[in-house]
C-alpha atoms as a PDB file:
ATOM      1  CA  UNK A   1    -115.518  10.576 -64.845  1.00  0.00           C
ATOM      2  CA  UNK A   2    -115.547   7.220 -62.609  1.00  0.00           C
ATOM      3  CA  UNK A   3    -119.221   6.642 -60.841  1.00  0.00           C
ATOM      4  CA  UNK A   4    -117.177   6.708 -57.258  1.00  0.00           C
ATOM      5  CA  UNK A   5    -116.472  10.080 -58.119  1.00  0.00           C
ATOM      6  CA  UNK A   6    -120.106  10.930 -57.317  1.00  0.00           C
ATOM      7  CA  UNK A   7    -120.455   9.753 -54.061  1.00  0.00           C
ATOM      8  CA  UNK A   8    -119.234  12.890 -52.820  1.00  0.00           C
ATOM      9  CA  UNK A   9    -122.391  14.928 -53.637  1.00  0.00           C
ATOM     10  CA  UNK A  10    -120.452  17.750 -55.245  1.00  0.00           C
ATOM     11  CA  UNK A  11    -121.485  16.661 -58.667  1.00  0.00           C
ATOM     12  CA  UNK A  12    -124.752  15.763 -57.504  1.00  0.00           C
ATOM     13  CA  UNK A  13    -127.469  17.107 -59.596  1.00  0.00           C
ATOM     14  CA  UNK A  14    -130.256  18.950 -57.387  1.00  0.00           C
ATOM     15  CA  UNK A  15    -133.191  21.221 -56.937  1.00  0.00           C
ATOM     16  CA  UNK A  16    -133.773  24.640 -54.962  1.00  0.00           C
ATOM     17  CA  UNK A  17    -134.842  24.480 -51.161  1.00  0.00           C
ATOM     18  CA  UNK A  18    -138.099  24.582 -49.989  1.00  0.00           C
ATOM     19  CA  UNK A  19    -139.644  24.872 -46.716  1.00  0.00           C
ATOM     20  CA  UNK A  20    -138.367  22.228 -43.937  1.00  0.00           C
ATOM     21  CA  UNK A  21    -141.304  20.198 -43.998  1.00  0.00           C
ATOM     22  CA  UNK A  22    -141.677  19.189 -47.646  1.00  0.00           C
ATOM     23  CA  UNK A  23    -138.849  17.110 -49.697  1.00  0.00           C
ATOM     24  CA  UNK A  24    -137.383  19.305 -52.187  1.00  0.00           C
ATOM     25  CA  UNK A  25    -133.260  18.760 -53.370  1.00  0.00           C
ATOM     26  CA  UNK A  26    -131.257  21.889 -52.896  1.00  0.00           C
ATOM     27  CA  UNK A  27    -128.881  23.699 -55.655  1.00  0.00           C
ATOM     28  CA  UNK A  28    -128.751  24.130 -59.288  1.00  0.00           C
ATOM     29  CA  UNK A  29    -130.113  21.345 -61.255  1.00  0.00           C
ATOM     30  CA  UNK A  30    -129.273  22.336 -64.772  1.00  0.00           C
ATOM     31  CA  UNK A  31    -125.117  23.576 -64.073  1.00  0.00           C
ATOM     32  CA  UNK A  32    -124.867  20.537 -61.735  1.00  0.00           C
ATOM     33  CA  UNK A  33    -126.322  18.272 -65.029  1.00  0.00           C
ATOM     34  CA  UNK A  34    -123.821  20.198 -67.024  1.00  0.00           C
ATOM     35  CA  UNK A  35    -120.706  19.738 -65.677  1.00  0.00           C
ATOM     36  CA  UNK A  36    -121.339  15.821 -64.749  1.00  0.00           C
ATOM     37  CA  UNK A  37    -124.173  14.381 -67.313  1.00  0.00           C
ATOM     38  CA  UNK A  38    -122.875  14.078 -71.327  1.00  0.00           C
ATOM     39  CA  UNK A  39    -125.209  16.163 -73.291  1.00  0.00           C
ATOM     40  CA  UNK A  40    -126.089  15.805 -77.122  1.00  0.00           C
ATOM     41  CA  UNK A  41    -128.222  17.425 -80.228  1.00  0.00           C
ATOM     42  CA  UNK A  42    -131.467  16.995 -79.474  1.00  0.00           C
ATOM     43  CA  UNK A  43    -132.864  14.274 -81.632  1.00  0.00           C
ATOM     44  CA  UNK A  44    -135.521  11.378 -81.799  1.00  0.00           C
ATOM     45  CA  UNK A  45    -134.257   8.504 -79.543  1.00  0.00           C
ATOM     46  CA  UNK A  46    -132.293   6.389 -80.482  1.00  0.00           C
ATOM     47  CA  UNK A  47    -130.652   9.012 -82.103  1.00  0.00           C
ATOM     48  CA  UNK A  48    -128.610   6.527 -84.257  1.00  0.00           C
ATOM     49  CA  UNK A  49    -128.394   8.956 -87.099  1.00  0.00           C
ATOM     50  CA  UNK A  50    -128.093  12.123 -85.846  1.00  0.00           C
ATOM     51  CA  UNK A  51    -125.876  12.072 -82.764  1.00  0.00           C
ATOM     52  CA  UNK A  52    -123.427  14.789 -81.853  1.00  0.00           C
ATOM     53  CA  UNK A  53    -121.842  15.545 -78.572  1.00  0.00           C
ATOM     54  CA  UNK A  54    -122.260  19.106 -77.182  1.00  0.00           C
ATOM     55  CA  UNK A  55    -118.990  20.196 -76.106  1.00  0.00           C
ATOM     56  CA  UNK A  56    -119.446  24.448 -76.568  1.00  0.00           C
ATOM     57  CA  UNK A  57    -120.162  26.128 -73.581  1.00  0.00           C
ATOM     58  CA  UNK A  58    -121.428  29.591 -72.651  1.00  0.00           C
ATOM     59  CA  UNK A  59    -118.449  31.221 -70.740  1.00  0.00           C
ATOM     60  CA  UNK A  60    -120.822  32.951 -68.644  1.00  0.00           C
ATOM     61  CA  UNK A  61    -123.567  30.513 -67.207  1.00  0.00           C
ATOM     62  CA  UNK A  62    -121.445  27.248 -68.469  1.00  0.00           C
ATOM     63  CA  UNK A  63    -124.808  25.791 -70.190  1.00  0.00           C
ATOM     64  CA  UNK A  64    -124.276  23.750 -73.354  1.00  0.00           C
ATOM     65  CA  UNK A  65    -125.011  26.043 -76.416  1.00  0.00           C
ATOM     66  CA  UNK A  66    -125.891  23.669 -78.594  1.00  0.00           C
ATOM     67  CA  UNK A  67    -124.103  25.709 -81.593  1.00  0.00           C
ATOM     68  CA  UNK A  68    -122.866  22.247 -83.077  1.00  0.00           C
ATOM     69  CA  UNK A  69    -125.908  21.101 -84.058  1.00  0.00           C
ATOM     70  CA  UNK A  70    -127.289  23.007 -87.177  1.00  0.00           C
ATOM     71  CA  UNK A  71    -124.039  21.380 -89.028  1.00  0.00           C
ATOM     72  CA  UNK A  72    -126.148  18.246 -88.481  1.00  0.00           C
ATOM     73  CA  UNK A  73    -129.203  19.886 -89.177  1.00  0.00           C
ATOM     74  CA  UNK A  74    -130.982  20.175 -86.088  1.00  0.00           C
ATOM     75  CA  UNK A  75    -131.717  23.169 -84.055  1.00  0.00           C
ATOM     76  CA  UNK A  76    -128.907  24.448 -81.470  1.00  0.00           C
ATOM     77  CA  UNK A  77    -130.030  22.435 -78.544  1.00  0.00           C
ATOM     78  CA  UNK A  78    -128.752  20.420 -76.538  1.00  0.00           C
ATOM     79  CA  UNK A  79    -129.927  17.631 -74.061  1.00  0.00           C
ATOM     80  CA  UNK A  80    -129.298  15.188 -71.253  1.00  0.00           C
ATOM     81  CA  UNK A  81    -127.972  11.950 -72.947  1.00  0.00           C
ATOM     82  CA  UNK A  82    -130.427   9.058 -71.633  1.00  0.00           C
ATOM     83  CA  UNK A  83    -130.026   5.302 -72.639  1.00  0.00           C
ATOM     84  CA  UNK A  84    -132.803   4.711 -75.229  1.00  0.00           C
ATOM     85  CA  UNK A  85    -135.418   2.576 -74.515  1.00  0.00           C
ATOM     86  CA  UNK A  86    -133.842   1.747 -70.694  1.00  0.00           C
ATOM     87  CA  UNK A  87    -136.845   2.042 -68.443  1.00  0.00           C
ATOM     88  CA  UNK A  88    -137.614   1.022 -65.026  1.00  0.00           C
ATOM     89  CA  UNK A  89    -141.007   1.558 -63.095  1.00  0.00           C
ATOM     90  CA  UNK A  90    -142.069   0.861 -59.475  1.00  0.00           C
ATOM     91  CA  UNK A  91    -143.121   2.410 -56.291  1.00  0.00           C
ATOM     92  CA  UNK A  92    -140.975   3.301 -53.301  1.00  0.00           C
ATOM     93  CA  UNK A  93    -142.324   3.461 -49.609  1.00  0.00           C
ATOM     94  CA  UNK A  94    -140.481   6.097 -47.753  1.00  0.00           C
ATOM     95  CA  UNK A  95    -139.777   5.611 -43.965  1.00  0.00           C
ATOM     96  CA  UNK A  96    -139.232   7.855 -41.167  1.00  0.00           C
ATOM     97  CA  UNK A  97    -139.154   7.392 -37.622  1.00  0.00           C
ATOM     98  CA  UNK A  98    -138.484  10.598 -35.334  1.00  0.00           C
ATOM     99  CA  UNK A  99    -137.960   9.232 -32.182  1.00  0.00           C
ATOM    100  CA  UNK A 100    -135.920   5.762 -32.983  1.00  0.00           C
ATOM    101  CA  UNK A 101    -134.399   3.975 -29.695  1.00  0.00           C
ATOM    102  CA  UNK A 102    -131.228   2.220 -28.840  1.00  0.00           C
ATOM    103  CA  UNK A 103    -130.841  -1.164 -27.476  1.00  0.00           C
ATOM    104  CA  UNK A 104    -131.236  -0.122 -24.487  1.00  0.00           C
ATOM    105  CA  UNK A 105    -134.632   1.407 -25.592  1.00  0.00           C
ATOM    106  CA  UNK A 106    -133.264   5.228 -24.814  1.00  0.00           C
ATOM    107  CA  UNK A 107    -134.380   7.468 -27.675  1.00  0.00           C
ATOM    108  CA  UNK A 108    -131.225   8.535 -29.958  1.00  0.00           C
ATOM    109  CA  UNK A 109    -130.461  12.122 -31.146  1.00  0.00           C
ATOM    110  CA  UNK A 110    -131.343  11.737 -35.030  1.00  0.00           C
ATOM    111  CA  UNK A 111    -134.305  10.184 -36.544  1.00  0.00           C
ATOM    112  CA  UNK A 112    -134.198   6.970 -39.073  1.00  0.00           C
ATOM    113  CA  UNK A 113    -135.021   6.666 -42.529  1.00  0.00           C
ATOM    114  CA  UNK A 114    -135.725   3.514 -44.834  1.00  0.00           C
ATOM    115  CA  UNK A 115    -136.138   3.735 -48.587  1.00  0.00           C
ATOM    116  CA  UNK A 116    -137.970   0.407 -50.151  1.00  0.00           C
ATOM    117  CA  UNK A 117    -137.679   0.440 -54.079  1.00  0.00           C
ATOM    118  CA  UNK A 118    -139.608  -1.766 -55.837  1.00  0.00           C
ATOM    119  CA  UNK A 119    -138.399  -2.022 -59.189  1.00  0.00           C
ATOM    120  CA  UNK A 120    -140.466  -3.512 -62.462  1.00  0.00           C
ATOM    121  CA  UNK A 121    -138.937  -4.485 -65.966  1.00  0.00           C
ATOM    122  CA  UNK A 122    -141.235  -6.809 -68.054  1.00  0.00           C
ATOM    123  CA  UNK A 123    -142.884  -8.457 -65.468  1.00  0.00           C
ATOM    124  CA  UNK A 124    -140.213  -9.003 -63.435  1.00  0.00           C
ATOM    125  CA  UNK A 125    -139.643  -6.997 -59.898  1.00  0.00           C
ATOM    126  CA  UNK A 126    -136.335  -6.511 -57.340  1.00  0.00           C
ATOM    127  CA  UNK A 127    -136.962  -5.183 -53.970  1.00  0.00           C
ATOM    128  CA  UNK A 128    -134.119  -3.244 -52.807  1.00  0.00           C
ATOM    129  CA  UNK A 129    -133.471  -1.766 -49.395  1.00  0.00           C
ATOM    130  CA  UNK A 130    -131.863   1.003 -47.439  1.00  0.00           C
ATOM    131  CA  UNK A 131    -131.605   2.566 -44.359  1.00  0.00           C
ATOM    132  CA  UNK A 132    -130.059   6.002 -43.492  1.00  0.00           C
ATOM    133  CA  UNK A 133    -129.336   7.365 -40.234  1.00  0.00           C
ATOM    134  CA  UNK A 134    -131.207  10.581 -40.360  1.00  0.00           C
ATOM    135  CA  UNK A 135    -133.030  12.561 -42.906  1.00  0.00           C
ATOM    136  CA  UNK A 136    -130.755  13.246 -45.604  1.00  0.00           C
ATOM    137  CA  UNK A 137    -131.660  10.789 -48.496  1.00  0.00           C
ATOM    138  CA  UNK A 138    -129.259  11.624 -51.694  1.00  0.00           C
ATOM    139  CA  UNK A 139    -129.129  15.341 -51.866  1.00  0.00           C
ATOM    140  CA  UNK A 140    -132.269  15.971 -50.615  1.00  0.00           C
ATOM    141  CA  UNK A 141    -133.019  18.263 -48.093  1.00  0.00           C
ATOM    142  CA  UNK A 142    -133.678  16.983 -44.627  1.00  0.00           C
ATOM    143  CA  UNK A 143    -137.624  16.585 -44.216  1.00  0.00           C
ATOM    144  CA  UNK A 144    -139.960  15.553 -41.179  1.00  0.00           C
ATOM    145  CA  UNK A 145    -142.956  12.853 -40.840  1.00  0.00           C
ATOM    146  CA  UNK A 146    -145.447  15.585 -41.314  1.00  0.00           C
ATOM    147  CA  UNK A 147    -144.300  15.714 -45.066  1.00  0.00           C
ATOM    148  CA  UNK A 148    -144.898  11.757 -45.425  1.00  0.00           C
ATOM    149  CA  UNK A 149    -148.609  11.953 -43.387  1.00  0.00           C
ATOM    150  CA  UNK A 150    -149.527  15.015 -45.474  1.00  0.00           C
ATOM    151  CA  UNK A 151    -151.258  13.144 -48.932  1.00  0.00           C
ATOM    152  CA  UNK A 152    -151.363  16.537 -50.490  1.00  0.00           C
ATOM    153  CA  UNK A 153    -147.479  16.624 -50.483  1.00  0.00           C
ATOM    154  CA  UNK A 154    -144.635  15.476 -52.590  1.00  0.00           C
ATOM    155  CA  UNK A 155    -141.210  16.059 -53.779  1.00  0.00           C
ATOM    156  CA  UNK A 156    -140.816  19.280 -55.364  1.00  0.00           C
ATOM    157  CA  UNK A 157    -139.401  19.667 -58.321  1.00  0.00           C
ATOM    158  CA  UNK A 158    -137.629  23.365 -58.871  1.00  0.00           C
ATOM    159  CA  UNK A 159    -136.004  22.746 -62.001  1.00  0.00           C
ATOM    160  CA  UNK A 160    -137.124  24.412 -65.568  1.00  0.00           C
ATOM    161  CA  UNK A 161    -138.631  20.635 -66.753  1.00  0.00           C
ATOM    162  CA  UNK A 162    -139.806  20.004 -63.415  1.00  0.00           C
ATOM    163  CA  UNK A 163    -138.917  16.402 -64.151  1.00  0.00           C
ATOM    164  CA  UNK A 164    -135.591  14.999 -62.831  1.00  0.00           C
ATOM    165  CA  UNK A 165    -133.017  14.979 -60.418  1.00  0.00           C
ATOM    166  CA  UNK A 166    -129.987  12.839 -59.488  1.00  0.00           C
ATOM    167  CA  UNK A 167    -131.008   9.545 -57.582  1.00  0.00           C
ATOM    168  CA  UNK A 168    -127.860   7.751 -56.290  1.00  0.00           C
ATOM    169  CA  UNK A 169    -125.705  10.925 -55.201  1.00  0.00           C
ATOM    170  CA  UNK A 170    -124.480  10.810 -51.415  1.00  0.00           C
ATOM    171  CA  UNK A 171    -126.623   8.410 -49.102  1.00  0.00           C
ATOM    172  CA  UNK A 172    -128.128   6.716 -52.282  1.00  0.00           C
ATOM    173  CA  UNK A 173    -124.813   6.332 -53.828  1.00  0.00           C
ATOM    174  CA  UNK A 174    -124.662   2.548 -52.840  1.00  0.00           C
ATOM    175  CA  UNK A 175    -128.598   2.073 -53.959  1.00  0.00           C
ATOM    176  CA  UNK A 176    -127.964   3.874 -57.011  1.00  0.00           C
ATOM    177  CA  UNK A 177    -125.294   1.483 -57.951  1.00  0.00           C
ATOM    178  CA  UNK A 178    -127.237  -1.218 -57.219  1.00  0.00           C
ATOM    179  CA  UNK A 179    -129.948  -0.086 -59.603  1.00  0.00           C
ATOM    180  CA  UNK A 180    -127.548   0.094 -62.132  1.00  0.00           C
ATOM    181  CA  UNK A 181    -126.248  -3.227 -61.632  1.00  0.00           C
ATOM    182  CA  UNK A 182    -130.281  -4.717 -61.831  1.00  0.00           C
ATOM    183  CA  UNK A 183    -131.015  -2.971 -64.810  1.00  0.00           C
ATOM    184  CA  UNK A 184    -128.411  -4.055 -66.525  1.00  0.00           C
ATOM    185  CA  UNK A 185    -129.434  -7.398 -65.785  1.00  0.00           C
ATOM    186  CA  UNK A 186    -132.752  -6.639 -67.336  1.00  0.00           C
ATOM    187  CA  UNK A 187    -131.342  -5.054 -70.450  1.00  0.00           C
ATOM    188  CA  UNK A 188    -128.327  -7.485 -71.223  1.00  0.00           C
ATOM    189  CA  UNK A 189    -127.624  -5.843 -74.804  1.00  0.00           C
ATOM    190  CA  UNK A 190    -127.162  -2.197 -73.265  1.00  0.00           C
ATOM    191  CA  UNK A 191    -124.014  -0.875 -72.016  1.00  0.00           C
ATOM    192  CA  UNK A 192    -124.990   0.627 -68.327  1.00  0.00           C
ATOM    193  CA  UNK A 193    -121.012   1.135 -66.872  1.00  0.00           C
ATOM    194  CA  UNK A 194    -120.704   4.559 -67.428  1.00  0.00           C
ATOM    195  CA  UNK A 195    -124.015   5.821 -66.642  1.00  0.00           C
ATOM    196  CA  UNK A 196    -126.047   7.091 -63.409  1.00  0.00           C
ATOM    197  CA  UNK A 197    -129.548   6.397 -62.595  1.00  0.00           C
ATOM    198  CA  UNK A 198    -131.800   9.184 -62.718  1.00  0.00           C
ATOM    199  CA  UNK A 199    -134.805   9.549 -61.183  1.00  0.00           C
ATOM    200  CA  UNK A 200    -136.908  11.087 -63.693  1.00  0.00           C
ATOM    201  CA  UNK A 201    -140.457  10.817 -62.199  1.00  0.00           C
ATOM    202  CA  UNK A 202    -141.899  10.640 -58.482  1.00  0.00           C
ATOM    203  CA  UNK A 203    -145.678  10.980 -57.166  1.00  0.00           C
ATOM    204  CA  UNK A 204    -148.097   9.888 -54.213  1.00  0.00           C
ATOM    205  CA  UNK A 205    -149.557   6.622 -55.303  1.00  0.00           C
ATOM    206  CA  UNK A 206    -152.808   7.073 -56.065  1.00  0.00           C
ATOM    207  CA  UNK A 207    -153.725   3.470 -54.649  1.00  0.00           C
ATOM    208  CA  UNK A 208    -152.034   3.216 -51.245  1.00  0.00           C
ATOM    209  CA  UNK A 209    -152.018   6.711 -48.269  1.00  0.00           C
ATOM    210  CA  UNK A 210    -149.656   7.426 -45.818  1.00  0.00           C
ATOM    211  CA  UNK A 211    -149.150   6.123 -42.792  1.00  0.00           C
ATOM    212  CA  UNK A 212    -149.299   8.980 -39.790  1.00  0.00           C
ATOM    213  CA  UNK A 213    -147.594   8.793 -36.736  1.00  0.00           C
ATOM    214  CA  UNK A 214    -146.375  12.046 -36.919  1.00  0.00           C
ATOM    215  CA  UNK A 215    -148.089  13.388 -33.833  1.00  0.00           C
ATOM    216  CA  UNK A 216    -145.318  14.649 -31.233  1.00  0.00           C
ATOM    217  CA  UNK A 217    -146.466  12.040 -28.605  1.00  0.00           C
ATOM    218  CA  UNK A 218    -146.632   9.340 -31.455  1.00  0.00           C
ATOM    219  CA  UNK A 219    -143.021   7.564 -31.015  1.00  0.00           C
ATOM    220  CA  UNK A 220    -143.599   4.897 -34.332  1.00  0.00           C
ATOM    221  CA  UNK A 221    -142.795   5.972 -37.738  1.00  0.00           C
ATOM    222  CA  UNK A 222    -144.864   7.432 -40.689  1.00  0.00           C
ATOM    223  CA  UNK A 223    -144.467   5.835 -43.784  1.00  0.00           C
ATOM    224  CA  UNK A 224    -145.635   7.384 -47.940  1.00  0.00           C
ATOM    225  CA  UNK A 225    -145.753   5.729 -50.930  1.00  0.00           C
ATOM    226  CA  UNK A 226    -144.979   6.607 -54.153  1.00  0.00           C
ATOM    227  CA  UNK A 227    -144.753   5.751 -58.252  1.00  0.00           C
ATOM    228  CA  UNK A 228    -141.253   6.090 -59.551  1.00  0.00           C
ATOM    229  CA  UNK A 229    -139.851   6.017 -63.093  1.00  0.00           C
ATOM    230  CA  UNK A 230    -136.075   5.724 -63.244  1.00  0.00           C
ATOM    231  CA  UNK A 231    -133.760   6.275 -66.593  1.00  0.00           C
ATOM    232  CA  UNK A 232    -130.157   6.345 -66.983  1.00  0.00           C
ATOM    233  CA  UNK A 233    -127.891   8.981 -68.070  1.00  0.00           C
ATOM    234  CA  UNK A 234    -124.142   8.721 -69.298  1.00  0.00           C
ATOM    235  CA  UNK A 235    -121.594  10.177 -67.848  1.00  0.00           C
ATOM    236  CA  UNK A 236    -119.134  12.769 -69.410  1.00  0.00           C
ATOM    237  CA  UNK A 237    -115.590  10.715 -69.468  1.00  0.00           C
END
């Protein structure tokens, strides 16, 4: 499967709804994960030695059995292939502004949304941008400011690990990309190409609180900050 291919969103992976206000990622994270994400035995990473493929399926819920692994001899379980040792950090400011005006300084129907992604790989840190016309970032559900002013809120994760969901599907595609492109920069001796960035950790920094301007006669933008960890996952061809 080519990487364009998931710009659509239909092979996004993604998280059950929540209530308007809070960012939560609709769907099913663990079919979506099987049907677009390569899954193996579950071993030690690197898993050099013992690395097997999952390929048998449960006709019924379409989850990866894992009933190829005990000829290896590990237990029948199966998960997510990550790139060992391929590890970005950073923290991401989150942008929203609800009542966003033309050039001729009329409001416009649908509110604004910037992502800033600062990303850190042995001392070294990329800055990379986006702006979305609305509230849809990825497959996330749309959210308001009151969800970036609120400290005591953050994404919600729905999932059985509680730990992961797609990061470049849809209105991230293009950022996703780019991610992939800058880590591979950082890890020259790892093959990135057929992989997707996954976004496998996301909290409130600790260090920095939102800013709240989500007051309905408050026309600037709130703004939240968070810690990210980002991994990469290969595709299934």
């Amino acid at each position: 499967m080519k990487l364009a291919a998931l710009a659509t969103g239909t092979c996004a992976l993604a998280l059950l709804a929540s209530s308007p206000a809070r960012a939560s990622v609709p769907g099913n994270l663990e079919e979506r994960s099987d049907d677009v994400l390569l899954h193996v035995c579950r071993d030690v990473e690197p898993g050099n030695v013992n690395y097997l493929v999952c390929e048998d399926r449960d006709p019924f819920s379409g989850h990866f059995t894992g009933s190829e692994c005990p000829s290896i001899g590990l237990p029948a379980s199966c998960v997510i292939d990550m790139i060992p040792f391929v590890r970005l950090t950073g923290r991401m400011a989150l942008i929203e502004d609800d009542h966003p005006l033309d050039a001729n300084a009329d409001p416009v129907s649908t509110p604004h949304t910037t992502l800033i992604l600062d990303l850190t790989f042995d001392w070294k840190t990329i800055t990379l941008i986006e702006s979305i016309d609305g509230t849809k970032v990825g497959n996330w559900n749309p959210f308001d400011e009151s969800f970036l002013a609120d400290p005591n809120q953050t994404v919600v994760f729905t999932n059985d690990a509680q730990d992961a969901f797609q990061f470049s599907s849809g209105t991230l595609f293009e950022l996703g990309q780019r991610i992939r492109d800058t880590a591979q920069g950082f890890f020259p001796e790892r093959d990135l190409s057929d992989t997707i960035p996954i976004l496998i950790n996301i909290v409130r920094d600790p260090q920095r609180g939102p800013v709240d301007a989500s007051a309905p006669d408050d026309h600037l933008g709130s703004a939240a900050y968070f810690r990210v960890v980002v991994r990469f996952a290969r595709v299934q061809p």
